[in-house]
N, C-alpha and C. Protein backbone atom coordinates (compact mmCIF):
# COMPACT_ATOMS: atom_id res chain seq x y z
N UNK A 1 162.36 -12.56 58.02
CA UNK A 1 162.50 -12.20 59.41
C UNK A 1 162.40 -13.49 60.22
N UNK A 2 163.59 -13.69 60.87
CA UNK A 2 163.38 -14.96 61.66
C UNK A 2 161.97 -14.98 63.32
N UNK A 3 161.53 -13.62 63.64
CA UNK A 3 160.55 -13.85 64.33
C UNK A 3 158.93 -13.81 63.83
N UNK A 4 158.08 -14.43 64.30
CA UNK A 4 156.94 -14.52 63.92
C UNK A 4 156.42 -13.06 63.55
N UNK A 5 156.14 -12.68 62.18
CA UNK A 5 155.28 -11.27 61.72
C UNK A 5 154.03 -11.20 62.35
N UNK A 6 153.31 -12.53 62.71
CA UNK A 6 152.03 -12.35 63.35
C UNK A 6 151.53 -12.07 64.95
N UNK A 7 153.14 -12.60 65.46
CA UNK A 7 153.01 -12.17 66.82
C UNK A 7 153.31 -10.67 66.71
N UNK A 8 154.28 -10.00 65.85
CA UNK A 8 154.43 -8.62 65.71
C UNK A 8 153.03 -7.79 65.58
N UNK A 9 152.39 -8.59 64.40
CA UNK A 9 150.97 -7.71 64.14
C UNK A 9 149.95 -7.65 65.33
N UNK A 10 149.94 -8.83 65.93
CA UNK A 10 149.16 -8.89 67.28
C UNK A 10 149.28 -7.87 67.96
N UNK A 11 150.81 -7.52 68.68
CA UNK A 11 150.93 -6.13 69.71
C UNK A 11 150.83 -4.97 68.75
N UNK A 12 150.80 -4.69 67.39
CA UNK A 12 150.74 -3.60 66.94
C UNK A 12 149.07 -3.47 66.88
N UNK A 13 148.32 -4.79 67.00
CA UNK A 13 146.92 -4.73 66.51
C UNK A 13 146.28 -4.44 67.91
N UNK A 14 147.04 -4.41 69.29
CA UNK A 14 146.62 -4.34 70.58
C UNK A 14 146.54 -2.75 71.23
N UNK A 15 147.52 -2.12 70.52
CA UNK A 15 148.30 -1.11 70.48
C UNK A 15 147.16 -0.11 69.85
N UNK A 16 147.02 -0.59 68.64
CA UNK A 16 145.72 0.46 68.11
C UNK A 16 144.55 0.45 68.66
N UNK A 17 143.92 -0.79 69.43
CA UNK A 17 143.09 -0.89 70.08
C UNK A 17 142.79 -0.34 71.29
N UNK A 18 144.31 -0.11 71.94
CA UNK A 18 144.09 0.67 73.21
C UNK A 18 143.98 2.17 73.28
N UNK A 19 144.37 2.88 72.62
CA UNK A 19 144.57 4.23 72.11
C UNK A 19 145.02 5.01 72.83
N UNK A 20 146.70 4.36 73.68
CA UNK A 20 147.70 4.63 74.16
C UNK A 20 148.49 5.37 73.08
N UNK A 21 148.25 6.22 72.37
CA UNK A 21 149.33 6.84 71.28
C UNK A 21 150.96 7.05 71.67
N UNK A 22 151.40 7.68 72.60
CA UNK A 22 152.74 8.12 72.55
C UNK A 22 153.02 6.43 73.12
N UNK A 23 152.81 5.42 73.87
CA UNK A 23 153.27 3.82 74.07
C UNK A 23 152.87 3.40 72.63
N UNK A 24 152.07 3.35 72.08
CA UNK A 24 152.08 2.96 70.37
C UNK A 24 153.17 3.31 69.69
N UNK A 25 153.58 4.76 70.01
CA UNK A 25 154.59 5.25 69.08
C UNK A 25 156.10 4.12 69.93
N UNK A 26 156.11 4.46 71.06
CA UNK A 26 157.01 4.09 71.78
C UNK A 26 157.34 2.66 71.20
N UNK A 27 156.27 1.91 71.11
CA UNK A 27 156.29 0.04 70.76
C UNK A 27 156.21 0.01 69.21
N UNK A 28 155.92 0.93 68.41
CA UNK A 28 156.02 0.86 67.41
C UNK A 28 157.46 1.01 66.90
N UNK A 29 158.40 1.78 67.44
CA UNK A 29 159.70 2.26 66.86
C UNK A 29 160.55 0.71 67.47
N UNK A 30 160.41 0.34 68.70
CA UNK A 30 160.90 -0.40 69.22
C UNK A 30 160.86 -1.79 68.04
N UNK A 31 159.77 -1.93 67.72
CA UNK A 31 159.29 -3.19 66.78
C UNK A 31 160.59 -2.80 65.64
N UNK A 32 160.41 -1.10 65.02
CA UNK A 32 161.01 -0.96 64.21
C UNK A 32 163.19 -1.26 63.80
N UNK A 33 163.26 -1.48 65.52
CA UNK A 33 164.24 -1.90 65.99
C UNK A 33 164.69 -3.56 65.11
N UNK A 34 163.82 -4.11 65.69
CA UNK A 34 164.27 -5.42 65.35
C UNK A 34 163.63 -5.87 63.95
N UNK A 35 163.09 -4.81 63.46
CA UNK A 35 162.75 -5.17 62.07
C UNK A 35 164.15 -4.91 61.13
N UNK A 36 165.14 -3.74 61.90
CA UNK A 36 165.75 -3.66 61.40
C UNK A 36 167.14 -4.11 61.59
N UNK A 37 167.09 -4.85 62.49
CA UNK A 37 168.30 -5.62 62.67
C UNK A 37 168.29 -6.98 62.27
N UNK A 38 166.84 -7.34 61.77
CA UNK A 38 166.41 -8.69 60.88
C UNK A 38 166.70 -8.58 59.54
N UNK A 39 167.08 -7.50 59.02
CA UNK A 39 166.94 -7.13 57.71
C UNK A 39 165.65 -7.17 57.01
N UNK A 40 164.75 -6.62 57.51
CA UNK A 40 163.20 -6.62 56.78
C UNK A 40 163.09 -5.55 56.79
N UNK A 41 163.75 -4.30 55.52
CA UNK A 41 163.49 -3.10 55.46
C UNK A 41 161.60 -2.84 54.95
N UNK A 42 161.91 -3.95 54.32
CA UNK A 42 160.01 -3.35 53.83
C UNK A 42 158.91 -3.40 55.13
N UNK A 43 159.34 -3.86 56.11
CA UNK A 43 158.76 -4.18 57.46
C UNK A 43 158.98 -2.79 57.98
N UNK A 44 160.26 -2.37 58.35
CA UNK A 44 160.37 -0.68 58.89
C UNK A 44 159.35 -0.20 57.73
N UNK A 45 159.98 -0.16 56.48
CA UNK A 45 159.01 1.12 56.04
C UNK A 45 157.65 1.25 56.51
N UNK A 46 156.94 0.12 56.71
CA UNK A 46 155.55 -0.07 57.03
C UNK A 46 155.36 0.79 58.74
N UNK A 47 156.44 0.23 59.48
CA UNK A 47 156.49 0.66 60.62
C UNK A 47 156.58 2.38 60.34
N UNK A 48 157.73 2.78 60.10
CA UNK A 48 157.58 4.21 60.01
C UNK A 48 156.55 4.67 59.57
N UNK A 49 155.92 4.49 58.37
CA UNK A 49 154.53 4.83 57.59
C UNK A 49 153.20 5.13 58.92
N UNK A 50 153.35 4.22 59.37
CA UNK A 50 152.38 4.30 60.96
C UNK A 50 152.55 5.17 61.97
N UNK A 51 153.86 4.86 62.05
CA UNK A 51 154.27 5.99 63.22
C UNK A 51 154.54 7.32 62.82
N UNK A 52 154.51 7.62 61.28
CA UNK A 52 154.42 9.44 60.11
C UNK A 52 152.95 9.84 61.17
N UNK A 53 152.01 9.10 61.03
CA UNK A 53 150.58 9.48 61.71
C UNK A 53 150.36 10.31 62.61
N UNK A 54 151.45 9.30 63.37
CA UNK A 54 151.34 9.70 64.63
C UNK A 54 151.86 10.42 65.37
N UNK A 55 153.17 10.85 64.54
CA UNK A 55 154.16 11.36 64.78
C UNK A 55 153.85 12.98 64.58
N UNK A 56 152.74 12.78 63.56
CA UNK A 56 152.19 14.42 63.78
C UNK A 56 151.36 14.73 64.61
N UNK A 57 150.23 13.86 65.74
CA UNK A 57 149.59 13.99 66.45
C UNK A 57 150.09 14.15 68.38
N UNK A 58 151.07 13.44 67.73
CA UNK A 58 151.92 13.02 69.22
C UNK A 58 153.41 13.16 68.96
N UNK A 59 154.02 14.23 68.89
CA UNK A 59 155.25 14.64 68.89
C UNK A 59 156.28 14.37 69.82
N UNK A 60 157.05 13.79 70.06
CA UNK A 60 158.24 13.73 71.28
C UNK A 60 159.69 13.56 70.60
N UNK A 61 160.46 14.51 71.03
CA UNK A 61 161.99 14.32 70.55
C UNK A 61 162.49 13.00 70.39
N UNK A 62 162.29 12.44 71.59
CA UNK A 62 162.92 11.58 71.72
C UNK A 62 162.85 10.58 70.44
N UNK A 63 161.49 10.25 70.54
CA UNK A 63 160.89 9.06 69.31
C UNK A 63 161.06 9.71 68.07
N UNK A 64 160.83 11.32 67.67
CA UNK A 64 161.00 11.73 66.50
C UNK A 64 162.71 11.20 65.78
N UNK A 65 163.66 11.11 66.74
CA UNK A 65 164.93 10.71 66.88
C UNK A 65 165.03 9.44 66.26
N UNK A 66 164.71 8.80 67.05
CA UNK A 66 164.49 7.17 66.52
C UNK A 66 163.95 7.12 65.22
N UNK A 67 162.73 7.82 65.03
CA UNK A 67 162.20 7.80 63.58
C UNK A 67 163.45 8.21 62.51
N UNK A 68 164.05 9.44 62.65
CA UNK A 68 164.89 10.17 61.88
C UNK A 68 166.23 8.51 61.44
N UNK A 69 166.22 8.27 62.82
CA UNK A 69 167.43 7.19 62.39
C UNK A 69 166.99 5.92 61.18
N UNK A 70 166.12 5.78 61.71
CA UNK A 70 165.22 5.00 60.95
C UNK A 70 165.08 5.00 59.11
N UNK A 71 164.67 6.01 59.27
CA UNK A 71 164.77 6.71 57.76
C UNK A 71 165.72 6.96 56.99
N UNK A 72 166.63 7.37 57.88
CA UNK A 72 168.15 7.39 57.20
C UNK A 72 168.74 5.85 56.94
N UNK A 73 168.41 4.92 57.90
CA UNK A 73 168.97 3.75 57.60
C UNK A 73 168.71 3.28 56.21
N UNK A 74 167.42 3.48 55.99
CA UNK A 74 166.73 3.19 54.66
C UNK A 74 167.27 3.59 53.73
N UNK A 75 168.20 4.81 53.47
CA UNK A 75 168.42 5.52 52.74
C UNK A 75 170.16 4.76 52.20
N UNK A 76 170.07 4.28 51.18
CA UNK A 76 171.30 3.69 50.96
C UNK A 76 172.29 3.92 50.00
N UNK A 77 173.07 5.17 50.79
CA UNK A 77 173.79 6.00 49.85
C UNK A 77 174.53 6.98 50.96
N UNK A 78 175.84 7.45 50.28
CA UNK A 78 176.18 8.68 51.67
C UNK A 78 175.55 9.08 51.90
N UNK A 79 174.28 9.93 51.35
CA UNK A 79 173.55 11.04 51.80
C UNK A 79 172.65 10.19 53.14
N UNK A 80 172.21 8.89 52.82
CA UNK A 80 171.70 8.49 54.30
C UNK A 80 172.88 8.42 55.67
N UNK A 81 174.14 7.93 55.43
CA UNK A 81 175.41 8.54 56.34
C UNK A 81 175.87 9.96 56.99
N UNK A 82 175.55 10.66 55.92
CA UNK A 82 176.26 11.95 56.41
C UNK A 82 174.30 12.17 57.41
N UNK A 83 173.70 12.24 56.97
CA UNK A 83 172.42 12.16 57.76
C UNK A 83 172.35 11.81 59.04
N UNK A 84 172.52 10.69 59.20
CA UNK A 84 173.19 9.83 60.63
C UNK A 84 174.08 10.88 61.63
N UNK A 85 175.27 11.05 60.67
CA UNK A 85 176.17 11.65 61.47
C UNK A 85 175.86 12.99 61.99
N UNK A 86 174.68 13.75 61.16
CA UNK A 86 174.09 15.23 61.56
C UNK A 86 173.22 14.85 62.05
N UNK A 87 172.24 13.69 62.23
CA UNK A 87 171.63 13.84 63.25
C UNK A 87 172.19 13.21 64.71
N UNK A 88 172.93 12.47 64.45
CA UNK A 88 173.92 12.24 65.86
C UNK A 88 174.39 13.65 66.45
N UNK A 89 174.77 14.39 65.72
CA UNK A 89 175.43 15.69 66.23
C UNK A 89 174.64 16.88 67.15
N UNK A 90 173.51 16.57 66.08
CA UNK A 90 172.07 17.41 66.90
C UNK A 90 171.43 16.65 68.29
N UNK A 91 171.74 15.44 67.61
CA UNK A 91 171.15 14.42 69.86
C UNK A 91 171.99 15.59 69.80
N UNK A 92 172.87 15.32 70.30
CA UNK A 92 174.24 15.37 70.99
C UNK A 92 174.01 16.62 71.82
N UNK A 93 173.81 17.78 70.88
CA UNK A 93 173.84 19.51 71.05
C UNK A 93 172.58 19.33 72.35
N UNK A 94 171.26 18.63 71.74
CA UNK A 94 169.92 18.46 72.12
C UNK A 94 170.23 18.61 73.66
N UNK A 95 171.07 17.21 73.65
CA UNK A 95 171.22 16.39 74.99
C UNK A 95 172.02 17.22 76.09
N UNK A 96 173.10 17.49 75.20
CA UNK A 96 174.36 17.87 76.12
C UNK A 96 174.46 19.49 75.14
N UNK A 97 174.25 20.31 75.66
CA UNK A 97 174.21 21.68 74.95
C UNK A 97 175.39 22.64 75.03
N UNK A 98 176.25 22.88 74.54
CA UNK A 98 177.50 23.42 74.87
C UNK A 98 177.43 24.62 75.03
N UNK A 99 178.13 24.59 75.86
CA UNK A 99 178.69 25.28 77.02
C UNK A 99 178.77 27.16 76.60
């Protein structure tokens, strides 16, 4: 990962300290963002693993979303694709509910 892991661990280590949960979840997925556009899948997994926690304590579509994408990215095979594309479909319905 070309950015510092320790400045990452810092706001994740600030994050637990404050016991802001749904902004934890929020900064946690976000992290999980650029973990995964660094190519450091073993970094997401860790990320998701944290945010599984929390994700049962503090539920929100929105972030459950992000998680779902997340997971599927990991998944490296059609079945993580066609995944993607059904859960794109469900935002979609979520968001914009037809008619």
């Amino acid at each position: 990962m070309n950015i510092k892991k320790s400045a990452i661990e810092e706001i994740r280590a600030e994050y637990r300290m404050e016991n802001i949960n749904y902004d934890r979840r929020y900064a946690l997925l976000q992290l999980g963002f650029i973990s995964l556009i660094e190519g450091d899948l073993d970094y997401l997994r860790g990320i998701i693993e944290e945010d599984g926690e929390l994700a049962e304590k503090y539920p929100a579509p929105k972030l459950d979303y992000i998680r779902e994408i997340f997971i599927n990215c990991l998944i490296d095979d059609d079945e993580g694709i066609e995944n993607l594309i059904k859960l794109e479909t469900n935002m979609k319905n979520t968001i914009y509910p037809p008619n």
